[in-house]
Protein backbone atom coordinates (compact mmCIF):
# COMPACT_ATOMS: atom_id res chain seq x y z
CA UNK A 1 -127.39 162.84 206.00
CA UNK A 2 -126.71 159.34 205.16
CA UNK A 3 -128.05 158.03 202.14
CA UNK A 4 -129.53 154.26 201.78
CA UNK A 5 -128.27 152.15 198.91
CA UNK A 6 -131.02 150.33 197.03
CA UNK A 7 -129.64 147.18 195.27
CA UNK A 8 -131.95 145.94 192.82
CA UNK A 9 -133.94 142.53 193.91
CA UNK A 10 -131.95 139.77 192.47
CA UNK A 11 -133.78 137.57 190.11
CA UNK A 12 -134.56 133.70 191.55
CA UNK A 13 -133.52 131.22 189.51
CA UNK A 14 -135.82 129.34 186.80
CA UNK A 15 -136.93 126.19 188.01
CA UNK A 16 -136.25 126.48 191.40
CA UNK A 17 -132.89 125.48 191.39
CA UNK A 18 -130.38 126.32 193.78
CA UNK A 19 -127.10 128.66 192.69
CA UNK A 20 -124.56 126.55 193.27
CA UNK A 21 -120.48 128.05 193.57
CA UNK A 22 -117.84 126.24 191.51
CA UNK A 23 -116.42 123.78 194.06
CA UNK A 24 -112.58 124.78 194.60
CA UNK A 25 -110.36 121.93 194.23
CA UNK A 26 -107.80 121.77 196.69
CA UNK A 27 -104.18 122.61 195.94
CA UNK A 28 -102.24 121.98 198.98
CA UNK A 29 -102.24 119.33 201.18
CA UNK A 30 -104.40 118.78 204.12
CA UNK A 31 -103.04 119.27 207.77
CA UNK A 32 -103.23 115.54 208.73
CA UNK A 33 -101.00 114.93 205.92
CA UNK A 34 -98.28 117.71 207.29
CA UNK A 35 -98.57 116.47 210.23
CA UNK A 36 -97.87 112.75 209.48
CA UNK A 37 -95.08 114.04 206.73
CA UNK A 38 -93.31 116.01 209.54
CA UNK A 39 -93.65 112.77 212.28
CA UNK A 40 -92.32 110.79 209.52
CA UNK A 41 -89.18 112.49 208.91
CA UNK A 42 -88.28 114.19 212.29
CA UNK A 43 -89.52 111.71 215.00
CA UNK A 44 -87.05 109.03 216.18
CA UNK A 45 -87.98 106.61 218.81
CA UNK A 46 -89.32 108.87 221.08
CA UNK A 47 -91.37 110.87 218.53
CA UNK A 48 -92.10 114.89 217.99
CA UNK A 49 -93.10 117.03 220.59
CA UNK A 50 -95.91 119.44 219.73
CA UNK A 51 -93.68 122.63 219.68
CA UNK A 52 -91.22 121.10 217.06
CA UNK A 53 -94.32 119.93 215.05
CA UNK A 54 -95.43 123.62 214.76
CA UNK A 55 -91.97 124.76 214.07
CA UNK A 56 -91.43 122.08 211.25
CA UNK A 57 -94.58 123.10 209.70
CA UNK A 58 -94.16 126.76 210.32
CA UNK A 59 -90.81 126.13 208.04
CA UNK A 60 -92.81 124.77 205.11
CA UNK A 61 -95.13 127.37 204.68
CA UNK A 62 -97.93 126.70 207.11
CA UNK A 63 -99.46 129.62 208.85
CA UNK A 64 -99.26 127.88 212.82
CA UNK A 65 -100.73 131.10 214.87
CA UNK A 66 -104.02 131.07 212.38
CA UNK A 67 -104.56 127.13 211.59
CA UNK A 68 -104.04 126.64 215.76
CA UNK A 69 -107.12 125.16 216.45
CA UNK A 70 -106.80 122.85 213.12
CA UNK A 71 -103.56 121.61 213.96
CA UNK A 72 -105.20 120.41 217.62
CA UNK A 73 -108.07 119.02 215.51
CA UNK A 74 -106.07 116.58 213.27
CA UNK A 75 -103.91 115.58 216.26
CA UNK A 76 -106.87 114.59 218.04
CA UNK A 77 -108.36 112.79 215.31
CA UNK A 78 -104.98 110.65 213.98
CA UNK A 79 -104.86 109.92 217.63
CA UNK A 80 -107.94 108.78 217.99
CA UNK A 81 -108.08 106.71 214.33
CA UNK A 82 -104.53 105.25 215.75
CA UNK A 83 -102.61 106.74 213.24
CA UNK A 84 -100.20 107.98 215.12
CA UNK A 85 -99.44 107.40 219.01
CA UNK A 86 -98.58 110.21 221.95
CA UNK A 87 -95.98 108.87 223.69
CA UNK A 88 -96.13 111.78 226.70
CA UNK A 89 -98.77 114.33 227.64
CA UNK A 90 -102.70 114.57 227.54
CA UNK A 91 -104.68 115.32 224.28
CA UNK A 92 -103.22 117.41 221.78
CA UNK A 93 -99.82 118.23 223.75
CA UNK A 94 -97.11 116.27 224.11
CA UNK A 95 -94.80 113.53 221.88
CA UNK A 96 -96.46 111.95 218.84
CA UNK A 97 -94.85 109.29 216.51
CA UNK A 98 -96.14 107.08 213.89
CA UNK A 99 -98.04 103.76 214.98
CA UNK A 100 -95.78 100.75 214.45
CA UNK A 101 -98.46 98.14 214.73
CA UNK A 102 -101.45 98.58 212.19
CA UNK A 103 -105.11 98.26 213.64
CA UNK A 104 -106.08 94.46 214.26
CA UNK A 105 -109.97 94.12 212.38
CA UNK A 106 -111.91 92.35 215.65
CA UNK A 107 -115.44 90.93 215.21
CA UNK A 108 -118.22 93.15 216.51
CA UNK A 109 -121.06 91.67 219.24
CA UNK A 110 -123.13 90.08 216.76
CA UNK A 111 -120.44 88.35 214.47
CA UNK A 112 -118.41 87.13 217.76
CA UNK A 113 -122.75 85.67 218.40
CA UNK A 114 -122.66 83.85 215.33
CA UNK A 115 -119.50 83.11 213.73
CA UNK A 116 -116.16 84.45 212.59
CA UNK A 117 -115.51 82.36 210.04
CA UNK A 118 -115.66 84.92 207.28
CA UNK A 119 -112.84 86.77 208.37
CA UNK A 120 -110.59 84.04 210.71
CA UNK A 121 -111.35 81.48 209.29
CA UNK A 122 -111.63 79.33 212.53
CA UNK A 123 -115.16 78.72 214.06
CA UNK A 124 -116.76 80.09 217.47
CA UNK A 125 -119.93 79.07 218.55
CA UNK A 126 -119.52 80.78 221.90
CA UNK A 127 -122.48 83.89 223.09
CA UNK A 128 -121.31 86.64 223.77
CA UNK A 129 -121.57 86.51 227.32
CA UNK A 130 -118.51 83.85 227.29
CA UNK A 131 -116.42 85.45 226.06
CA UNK A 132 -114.54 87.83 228.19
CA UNK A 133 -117.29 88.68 230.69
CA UNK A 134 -116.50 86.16 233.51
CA UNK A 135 -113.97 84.98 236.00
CA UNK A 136 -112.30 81.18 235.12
CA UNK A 137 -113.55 78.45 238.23
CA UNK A 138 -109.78 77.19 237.76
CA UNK A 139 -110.25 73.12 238.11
C-alpha cells in the first residue's frame, strides 16, 4: 500500500507579515540588450535578419530554442518603443537595424489647446480642431 506523508503544519509568521525570498540580482544582461548589442555590431545598412540575430546570440551563450518566445517579445517591444526599425517583414520576422533618428517629444491634445511654450518655445493659440483636422480653402 501507499503510505501518506504528513509534513508538519508550518508555523505563520509573527505579526502577520509576509515571507518574503531574497530578491536575486541579475547577473547577465537582459535580452533587449543582446539584441541591440548584436544589431549594433552585425547590421549594416540593411540591418539583421531574424535568423542571424538568433545565430549571433546563440554564439554568445544564449539558449535561442528555450528563450524563443522572449526573443519575439523584446523585438516587438524595441519595435514598438522605436528603438530599433524592421526594415522587411511583419512583426517579429524579418530585418531589424538601429533607429537613426531619435524620437521627436510632440505636445499631447491638451498642451497643443493651450500652449507649447514650455517645451518650443514659440507660442500657439490654435484649438485643437485647427490643427491638422481640416482641408485648406486655398485663396
Amino acid at each position: 500500500g501507499a503510505q501518506q506523508r504528513t509534513d508538519p503544519p508550518r508555523a505563520a509568521p509573527a505579526g502577520g507579515q509576509k515571507v518574503r525570498r531574497a530578491a536575486r540580482k541579475r547577473t547577465a544582461p537582459t535580452v533587449s540588450i543582446l539584441i541591440l548589442n548584436a544589431i549594433s555590431s552585425y547590421g549594416g545598412s540593411r540591418g539583421v535578419s531574424l535568423v542571424a540575430l538568433k545565430k549571433v546570440l546563440k554564439v554568445s551563450g544564449y539558449d535561442v530554442t528555450r528563450n524563443r518566445a522572449r526573443i519575439r517579445l523584446a523585438l516587438r517591444r524595441l519595435v514598438a518603443k522605436k528603438v530599433i526599425v524592421r526594415t522587411r517583414g511583419k512583426g517579429a520576422s524579418g530585418s531589424f537595424k538601429l533607429n537613426p533618428k531619435p524620437k521627436e517629444e510632440r505636445c499631447s491634445r491638451s498642451e497643443r489647446r493651450l500652449s507649447c511654450v514650455s517645451r518650443h518655445g514659440q507660442r500657439s493659440d490654435t484649438k485643437v480642431s485647427d490643427v491638422g483636422g481640416g482641408w485648406s480653402t486655398g485663396g
